[in-house]
PDB file of N, CA and C in Angstrom:
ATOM      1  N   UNK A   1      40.033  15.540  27.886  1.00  0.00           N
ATOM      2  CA  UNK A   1      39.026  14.723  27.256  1.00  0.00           C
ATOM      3  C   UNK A   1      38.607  15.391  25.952  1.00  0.00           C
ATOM      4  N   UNK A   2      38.673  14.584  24.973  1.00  0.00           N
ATOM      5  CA  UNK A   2      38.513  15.173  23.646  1.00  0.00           C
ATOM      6  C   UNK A   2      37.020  14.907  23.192  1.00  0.00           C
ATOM      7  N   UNK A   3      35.826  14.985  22.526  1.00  0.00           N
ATOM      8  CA  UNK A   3      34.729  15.086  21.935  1.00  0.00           C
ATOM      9  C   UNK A   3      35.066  14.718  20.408  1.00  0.00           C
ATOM     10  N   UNK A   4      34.572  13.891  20.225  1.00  0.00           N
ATOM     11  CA  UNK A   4      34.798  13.547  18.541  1.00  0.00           C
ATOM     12  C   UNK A   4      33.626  13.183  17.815  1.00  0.00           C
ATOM     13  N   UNK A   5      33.316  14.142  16.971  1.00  0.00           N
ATOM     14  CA  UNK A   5      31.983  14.427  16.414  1.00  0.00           C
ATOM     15  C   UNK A   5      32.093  13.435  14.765  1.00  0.00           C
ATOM     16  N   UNK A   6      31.181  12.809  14.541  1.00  0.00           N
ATOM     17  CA  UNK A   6      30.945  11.753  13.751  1.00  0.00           C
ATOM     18  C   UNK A   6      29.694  12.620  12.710  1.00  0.00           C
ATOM     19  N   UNK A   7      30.144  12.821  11.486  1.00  0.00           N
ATOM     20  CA  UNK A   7      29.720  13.572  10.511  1.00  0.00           C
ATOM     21  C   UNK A   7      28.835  12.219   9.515  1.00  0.00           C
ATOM     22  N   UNK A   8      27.462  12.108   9.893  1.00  0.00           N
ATOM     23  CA  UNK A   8      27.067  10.954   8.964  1.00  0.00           C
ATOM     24  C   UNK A   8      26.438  12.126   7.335  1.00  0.00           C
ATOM     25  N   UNK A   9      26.961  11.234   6.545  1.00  0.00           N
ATOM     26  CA  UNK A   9      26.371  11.556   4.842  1.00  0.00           C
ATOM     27  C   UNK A   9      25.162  10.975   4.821  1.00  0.00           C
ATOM     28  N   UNK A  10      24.078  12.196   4.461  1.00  0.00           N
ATOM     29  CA  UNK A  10      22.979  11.296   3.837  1.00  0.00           C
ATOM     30  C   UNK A  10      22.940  11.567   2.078  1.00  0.00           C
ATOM     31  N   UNK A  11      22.933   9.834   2.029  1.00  0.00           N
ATOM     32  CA  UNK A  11      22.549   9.836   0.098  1.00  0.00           C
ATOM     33  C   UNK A  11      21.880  10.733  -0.219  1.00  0.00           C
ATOM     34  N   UNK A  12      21.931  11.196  -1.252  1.00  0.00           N
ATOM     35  CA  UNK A  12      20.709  11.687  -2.718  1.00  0.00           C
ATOM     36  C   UNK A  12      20.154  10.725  -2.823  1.00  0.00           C
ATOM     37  N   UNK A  13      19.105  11.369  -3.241  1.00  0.00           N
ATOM     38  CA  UNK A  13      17.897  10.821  -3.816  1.00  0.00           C
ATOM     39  C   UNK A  13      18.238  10.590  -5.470  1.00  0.00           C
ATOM     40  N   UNK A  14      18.019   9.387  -6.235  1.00  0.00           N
ATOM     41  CA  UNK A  14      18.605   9.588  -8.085  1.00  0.00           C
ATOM     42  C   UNK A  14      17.328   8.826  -8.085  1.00  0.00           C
ATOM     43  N   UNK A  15      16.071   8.646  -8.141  1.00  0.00           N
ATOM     44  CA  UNK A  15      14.988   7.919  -8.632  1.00  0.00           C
ATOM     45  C   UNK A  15      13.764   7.543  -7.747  1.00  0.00           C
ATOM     46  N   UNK A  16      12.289   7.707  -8.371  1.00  0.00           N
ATOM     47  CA  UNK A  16      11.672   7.515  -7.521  1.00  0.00           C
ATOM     48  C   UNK A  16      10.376   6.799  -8.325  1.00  0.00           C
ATOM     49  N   UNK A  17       9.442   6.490  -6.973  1.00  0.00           N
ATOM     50  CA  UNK A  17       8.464   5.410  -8.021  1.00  0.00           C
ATOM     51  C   UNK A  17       7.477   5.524  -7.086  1.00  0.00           C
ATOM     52  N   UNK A  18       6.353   5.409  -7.541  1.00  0.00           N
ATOM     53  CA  UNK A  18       4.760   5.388  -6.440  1.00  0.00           C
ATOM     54  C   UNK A  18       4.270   4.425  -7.589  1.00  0.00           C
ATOM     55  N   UNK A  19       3.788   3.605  -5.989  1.00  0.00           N
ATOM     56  CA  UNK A  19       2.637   2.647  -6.764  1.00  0.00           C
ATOM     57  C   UNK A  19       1.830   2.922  -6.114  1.00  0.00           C
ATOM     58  N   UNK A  20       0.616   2.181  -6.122  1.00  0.00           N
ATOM     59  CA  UNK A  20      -0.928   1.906  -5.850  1.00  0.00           C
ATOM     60  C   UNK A  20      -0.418   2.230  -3.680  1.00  0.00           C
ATOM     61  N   UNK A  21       0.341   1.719  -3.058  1.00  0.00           N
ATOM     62  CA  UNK A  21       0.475   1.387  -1.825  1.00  0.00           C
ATOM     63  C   UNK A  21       2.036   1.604  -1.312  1.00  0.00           C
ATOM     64  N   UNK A  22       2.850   2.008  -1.525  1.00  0.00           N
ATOM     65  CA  UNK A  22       4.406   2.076  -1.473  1.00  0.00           C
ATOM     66  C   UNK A  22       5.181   3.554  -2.424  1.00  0.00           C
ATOM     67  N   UNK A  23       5.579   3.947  -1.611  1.00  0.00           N
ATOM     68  CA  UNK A  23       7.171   4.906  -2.496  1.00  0.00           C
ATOM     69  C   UNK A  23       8.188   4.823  -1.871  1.00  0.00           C
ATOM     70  N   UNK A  24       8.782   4.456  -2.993  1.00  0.00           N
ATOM     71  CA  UNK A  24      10.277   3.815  -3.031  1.00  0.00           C
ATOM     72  C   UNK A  24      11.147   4.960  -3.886  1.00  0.00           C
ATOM     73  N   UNK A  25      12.380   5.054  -3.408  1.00  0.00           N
ATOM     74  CA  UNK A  25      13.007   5.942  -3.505  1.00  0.00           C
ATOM     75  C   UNK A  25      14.738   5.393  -3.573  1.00  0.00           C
ATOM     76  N   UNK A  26      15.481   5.455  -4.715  1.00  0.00           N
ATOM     77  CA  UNK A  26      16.892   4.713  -4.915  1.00  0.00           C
ATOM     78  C   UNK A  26      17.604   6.359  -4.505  1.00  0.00           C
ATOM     79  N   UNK A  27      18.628   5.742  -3.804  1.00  0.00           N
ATOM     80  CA  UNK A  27      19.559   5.978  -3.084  1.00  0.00           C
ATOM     81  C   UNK A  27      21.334   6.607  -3.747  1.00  0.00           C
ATOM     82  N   UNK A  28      21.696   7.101  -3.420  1.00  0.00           N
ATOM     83  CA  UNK A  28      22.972   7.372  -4.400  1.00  0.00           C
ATOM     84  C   UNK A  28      24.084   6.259  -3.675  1.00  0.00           C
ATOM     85  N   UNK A  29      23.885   5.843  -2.696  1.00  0.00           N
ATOM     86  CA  UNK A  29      24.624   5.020  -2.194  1.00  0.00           C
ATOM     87  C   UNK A  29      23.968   3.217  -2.563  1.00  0.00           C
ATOM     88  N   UNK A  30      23.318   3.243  -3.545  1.00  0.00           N
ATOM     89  CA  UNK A  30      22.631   1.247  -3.831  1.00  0.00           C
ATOM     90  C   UNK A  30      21.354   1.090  -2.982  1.00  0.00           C
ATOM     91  N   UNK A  31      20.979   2.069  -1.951  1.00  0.00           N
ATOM     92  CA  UNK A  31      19.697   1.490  -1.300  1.00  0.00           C
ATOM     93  C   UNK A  31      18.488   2.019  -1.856  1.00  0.00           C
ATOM     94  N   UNK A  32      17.498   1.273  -1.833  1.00  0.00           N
ATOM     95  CA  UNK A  32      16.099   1.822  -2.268  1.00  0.00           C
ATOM     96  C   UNK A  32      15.452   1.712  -0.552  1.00  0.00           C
ATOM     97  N   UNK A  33      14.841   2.596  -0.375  1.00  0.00           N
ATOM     98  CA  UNK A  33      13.876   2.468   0.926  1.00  0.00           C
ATOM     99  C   UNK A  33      12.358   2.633   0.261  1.00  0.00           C
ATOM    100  N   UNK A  34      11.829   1.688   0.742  1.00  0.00           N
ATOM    101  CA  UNK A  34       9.941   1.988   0.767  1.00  0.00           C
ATOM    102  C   UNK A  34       9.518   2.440   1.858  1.00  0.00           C
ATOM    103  N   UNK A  35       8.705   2.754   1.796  1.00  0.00           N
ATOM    104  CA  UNK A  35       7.568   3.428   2.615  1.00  0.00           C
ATOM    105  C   UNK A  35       6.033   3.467   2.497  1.00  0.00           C
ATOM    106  N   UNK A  36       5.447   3.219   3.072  1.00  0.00           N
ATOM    107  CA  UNK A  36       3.679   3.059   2.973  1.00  0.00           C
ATOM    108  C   UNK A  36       3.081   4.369   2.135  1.00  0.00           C
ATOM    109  N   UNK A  37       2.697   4.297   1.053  1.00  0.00           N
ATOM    110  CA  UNK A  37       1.833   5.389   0.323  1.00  0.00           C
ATOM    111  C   UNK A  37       1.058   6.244   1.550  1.00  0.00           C
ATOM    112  N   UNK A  38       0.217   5.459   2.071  1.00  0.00           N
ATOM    113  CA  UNK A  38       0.006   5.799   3.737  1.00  0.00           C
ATOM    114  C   UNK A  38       0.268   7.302   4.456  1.00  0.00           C
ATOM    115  N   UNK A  39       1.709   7.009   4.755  1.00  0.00           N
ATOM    116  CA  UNK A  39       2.234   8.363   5.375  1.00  0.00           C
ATOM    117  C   UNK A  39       2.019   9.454   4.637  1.00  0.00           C
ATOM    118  N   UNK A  40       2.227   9.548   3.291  1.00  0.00           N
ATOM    119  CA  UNK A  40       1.681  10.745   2.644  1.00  0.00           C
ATOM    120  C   UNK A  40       0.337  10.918   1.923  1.00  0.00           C
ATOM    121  N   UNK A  41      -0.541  11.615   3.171  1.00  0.00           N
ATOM    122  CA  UNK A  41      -1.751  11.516   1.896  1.00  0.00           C
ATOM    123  C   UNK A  41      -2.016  12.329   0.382  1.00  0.00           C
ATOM    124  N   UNK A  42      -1.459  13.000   0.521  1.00  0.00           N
ATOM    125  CA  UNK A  42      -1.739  13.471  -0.556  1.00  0.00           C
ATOM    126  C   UNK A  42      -1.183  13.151  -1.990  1.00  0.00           C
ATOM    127  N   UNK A  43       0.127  12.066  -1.483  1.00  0.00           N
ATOM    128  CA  UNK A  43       0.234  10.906  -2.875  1.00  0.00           C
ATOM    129  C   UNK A  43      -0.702  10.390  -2.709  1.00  0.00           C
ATOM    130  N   UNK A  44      -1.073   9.303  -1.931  1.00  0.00           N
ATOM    131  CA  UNK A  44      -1.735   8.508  -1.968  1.00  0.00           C
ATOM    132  C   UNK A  44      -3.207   8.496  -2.259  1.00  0.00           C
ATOM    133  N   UNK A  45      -3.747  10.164  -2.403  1.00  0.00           N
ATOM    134  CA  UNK A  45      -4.752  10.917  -3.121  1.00  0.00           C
ATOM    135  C   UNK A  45      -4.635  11.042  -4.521  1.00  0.00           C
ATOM    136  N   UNK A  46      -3.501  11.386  -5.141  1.00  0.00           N
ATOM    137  CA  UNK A  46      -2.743  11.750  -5.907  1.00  0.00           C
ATOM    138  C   UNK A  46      -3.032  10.861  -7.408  1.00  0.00           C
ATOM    139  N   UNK A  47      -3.061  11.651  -8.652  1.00  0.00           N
ATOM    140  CA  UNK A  47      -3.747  10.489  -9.662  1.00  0.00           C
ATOM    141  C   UNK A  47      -2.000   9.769 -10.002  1.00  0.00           C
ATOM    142  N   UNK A  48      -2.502   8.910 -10.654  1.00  0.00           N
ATOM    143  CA  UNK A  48      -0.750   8.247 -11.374  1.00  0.00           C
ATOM    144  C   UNK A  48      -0.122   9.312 -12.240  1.00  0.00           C
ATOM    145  N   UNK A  49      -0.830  10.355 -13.185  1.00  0.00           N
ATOM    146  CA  UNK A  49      -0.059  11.365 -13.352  1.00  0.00           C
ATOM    147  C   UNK A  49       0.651  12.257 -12.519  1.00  0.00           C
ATOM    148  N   UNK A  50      -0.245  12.444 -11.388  1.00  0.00           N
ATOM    149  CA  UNK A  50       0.241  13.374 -10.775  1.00  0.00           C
ATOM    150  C   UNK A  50       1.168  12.724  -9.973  1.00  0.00           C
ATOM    151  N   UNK A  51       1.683  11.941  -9.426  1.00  0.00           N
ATOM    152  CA  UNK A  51       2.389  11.281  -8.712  1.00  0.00           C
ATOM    153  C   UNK A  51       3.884  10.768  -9.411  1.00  0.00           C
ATOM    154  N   UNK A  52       3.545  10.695 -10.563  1.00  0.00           N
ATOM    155  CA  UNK A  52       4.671  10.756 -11.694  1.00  0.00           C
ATOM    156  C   UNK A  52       5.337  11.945 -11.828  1.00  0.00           C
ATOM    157  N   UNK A  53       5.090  13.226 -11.598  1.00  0.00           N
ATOM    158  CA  UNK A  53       5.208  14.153 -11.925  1.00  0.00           C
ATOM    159  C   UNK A  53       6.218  15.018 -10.628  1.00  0.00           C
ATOM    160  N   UNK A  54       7.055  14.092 -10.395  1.00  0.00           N
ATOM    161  CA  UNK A  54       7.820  14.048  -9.354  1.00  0.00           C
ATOM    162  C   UNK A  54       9.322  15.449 -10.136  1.00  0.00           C
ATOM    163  N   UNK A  55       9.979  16.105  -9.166  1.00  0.00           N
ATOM    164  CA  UNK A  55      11.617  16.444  -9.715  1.00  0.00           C
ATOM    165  C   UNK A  55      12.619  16.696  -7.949  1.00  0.00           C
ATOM    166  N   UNK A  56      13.946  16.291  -8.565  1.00  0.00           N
ATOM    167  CA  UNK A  56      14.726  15.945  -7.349  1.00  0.00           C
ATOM    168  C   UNK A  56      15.009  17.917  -6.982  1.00  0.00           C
ATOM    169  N   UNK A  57      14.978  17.512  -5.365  1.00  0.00           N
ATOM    170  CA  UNK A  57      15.453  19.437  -4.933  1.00  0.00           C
ATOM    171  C   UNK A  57      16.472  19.181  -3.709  1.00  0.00           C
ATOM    172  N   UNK A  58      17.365  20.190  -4.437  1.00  0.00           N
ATOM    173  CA  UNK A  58      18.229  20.533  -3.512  1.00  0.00           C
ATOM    174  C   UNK A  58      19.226  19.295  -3.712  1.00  0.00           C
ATOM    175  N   UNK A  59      19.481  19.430  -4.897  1.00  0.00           N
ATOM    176  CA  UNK A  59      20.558  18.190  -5.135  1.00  0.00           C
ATOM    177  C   UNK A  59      20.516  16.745  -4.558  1.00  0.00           C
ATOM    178  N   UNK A  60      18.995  16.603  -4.797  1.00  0.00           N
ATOM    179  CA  UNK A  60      18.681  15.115  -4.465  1.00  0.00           C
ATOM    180  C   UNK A  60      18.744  15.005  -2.761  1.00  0.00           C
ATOM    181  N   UNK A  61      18.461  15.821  -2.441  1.00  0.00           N
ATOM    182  CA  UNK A  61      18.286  15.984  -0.991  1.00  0.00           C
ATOM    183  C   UNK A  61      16.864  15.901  -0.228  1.00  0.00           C
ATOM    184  N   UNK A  62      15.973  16.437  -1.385  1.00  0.00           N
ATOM    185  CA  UNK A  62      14.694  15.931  -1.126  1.00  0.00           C
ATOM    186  C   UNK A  62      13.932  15.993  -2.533  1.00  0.00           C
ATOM    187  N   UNK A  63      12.651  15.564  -2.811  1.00  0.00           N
ATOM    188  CA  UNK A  63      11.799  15.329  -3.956  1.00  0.00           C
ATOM    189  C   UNK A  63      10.489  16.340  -3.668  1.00  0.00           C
ATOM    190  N   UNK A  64      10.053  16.735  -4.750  1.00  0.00           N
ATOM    191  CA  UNK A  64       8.781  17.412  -4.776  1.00  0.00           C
ATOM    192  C   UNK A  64       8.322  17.225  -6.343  1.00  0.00           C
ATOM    193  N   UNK A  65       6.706  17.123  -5.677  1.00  0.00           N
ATOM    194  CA  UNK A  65       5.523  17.205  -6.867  1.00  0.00           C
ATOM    195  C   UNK A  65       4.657  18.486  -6.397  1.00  0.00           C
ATOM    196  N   UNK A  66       4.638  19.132  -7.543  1.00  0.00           N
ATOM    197  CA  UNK A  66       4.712  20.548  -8.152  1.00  0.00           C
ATOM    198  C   UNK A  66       2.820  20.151  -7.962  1.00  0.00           C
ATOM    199  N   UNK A  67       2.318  19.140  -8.851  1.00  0.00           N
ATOM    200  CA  UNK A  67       0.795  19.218  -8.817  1.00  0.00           C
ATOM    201  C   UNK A  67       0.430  19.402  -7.587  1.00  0.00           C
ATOM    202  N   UNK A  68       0.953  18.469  -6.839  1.00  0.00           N
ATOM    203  CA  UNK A  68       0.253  18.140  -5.175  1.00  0.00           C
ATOM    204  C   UNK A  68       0.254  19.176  -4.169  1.00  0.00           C
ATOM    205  N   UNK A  69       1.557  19.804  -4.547  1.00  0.00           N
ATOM    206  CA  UNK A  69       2.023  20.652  -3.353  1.00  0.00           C
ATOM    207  C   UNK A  69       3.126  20.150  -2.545  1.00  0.00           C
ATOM    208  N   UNK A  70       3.552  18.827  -2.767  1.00  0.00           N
ATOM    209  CA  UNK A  70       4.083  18.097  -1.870  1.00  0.00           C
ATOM    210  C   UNK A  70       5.579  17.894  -1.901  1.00  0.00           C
ATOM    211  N   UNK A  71       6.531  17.910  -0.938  1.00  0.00           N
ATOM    212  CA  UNK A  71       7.885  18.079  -0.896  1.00  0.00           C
ATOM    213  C   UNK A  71       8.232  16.531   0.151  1.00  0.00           C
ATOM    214  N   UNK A  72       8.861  16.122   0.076  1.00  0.00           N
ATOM    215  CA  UNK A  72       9.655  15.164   1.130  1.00  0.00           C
ATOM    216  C   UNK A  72      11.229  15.165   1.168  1.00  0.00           C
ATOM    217  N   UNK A  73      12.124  14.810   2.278  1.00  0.00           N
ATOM    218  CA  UNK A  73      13.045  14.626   2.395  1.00  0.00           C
ATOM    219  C   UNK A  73      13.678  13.157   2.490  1.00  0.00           C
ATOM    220  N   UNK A  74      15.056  13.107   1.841  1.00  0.00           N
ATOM    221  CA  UNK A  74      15.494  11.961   1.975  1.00  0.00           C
ATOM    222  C   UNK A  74      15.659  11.528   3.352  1.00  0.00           C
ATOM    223  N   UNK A  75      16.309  12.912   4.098  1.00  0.00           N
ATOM    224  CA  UNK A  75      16.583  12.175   5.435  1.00  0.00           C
ATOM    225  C   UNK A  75      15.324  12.242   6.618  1.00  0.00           C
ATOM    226  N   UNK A  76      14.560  12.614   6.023  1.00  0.00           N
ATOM    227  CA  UNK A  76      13.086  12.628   7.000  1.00  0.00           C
ATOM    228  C   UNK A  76      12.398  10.743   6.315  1.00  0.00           C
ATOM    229  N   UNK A  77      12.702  10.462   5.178  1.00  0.00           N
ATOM    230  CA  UNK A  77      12.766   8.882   4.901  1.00  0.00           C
ATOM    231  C   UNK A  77      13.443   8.008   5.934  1.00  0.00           C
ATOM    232  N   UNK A  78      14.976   8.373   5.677  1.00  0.00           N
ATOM    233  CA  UNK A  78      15.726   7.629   6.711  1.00  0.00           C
ATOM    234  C   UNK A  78      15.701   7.319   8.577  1.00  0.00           C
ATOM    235  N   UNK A  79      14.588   8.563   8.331  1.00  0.00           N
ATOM    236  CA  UNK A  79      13.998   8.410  10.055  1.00  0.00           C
ATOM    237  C   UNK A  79      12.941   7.981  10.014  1.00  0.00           C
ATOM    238  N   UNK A  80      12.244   8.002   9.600  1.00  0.00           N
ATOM    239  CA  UNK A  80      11.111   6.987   9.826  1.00  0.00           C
ATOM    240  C   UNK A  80      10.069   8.367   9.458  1.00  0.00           C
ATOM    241  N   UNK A  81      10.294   9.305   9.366  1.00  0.00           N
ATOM    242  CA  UNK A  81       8.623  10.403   9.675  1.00  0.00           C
ATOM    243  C   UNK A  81       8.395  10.245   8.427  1.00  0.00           C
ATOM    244  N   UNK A  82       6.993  10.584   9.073  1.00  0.00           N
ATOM    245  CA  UNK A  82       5.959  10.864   7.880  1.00  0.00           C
ATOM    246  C   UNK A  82       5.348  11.611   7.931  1.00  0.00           C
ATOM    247  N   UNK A  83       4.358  12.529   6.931  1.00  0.00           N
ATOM    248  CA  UNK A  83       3.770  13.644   6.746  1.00  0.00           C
ATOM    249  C   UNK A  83       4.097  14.237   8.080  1.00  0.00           C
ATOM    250  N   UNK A  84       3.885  15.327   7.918  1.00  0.00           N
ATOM    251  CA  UNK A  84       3.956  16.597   9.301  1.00  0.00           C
ATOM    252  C   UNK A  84       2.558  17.250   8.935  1.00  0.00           C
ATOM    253  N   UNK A  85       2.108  17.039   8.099  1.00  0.00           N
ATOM    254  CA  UNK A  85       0.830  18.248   7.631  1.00  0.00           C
ATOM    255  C   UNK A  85       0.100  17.631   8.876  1.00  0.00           C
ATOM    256  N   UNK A  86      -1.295  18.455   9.037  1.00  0.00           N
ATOM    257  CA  UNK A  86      -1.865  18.452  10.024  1.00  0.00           C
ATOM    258  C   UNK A  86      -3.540  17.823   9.299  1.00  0.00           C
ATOM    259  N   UNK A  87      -3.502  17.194  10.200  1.00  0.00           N
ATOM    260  CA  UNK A  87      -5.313  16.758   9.789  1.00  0.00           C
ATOM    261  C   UNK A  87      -6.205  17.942   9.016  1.00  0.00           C
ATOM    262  N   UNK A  88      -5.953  18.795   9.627  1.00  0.00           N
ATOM    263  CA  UNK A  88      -7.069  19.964   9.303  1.00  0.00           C
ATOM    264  C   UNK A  88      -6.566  21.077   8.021  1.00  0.00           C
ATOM    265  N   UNK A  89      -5.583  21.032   7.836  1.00  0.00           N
ATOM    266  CA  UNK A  89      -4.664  20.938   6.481  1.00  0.00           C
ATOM    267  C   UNK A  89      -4.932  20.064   5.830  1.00  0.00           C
ATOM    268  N   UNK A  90      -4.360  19.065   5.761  1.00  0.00           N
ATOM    269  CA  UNK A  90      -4.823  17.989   4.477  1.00  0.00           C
ATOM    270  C   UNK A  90      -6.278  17.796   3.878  1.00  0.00           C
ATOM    271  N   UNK A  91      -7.391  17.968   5.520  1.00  0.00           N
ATOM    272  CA  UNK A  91      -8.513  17.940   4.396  1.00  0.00           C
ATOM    273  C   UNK A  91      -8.739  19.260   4.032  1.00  0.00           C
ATOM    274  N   UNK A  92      -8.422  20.727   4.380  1.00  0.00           N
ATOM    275  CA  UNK A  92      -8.521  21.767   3.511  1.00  0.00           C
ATOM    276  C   UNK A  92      -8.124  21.783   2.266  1.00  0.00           C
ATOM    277  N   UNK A  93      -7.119  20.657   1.895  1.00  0.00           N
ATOM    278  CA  UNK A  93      -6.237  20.463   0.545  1.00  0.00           C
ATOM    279  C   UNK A  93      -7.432  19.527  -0.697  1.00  0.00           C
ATOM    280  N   UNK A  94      -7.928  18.648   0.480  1.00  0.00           N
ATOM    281  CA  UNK A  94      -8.775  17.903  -0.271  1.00  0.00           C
ATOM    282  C   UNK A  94      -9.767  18.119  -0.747  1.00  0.00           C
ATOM    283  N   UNK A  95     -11.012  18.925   0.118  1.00  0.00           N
ATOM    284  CA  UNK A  95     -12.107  19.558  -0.217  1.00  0.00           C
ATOM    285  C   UNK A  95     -11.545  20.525  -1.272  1.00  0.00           C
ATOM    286  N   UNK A  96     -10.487  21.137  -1.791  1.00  0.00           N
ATOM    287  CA  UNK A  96     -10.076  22.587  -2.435  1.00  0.00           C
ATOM    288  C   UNK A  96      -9.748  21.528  -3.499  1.00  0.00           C
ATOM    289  N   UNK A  97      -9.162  20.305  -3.744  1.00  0.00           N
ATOM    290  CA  UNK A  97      -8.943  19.777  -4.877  1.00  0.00           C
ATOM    291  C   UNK A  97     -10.419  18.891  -5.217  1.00  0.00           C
ATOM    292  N   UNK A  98     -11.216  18.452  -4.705  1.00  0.00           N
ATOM    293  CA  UNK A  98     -12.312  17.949  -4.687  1.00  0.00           C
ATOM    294  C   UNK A  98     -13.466  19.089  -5.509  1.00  0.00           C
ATOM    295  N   UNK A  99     -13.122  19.983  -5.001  1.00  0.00           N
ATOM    296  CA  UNK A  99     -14.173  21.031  -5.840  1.00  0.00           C
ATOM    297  C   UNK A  99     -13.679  21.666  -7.537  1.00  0.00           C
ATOM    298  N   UNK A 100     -12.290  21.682  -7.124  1.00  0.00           N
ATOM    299  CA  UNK A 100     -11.436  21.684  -8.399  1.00  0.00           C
ATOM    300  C   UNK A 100     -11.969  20.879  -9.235  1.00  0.00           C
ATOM    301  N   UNK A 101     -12.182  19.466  -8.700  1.00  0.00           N
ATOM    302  CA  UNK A 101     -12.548  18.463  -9.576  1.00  0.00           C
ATOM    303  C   UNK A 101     -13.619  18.121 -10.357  1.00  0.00           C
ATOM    304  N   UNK A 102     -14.681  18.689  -9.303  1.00  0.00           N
ATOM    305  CA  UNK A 102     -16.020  19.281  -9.493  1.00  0.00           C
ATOM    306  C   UNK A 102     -16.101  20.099 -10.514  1.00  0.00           C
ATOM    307  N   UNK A 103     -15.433  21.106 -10.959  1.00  0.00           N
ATOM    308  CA  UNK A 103     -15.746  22.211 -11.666  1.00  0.00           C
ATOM    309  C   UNK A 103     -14.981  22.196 -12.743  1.00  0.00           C
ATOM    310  N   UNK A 104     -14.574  21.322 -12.935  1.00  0.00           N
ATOM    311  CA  UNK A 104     -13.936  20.852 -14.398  1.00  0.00           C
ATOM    312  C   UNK A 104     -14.124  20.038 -15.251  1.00  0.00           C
ATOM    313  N   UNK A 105     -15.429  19.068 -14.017  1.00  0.00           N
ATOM    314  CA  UNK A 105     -16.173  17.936 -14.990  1.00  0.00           C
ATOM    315  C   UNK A 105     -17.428  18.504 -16.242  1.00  0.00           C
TER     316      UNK A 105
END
């Protein structure tokens, strides 16, 4: 009995986009996938600069914004997850950018 192991490719990532409620992400293979702004809070915190301010890592294997802190994977897209950070993390992120914000006005 032989075992025959099935090697799936996941696309690169070549483009990405945040709006107000959605990030969408084009595909090296023609697909764009969305996703709920939602799952990541800290885009969805995130000003339109900073959310713009996106660069591809690891050969389009996953995306990160440098302002936020924030990294995602293509193939953590293709499964469905979302954020892993932890409640009590994210709002440590928030109160620490919240006071940032504070002290610059």
């Amino acid at each position: 009995m032989s075992i025959s192991a099935v090697e799936i490719k996941i696309p690169n990532a070549t483009n990405v986009t945040v709006s107000e409620d959605t990030l969408s992400v084009d595909l090296s293979d023609g697909r764009t996938i969305f996703v709920p702004l939602g799952w990541f809070p800290r885009l969805r915190y995130a000003s339109d600069a900073e959310r713009k301010n996106w660069r591809l890592i690891s050969r389009g294997h996953g995306i990160h914004w440098a302002d936020i802190d924030e990294d995602i994977s293509v193939e953590g897209l293709l499964m469905g997850r979302q954020s892993g950070e932890s409640q009590s993390s994210f709002k440590n992120w928030l109160q620490q950018r919240q006071s940032n914000m504070a002290s610059t006005s």
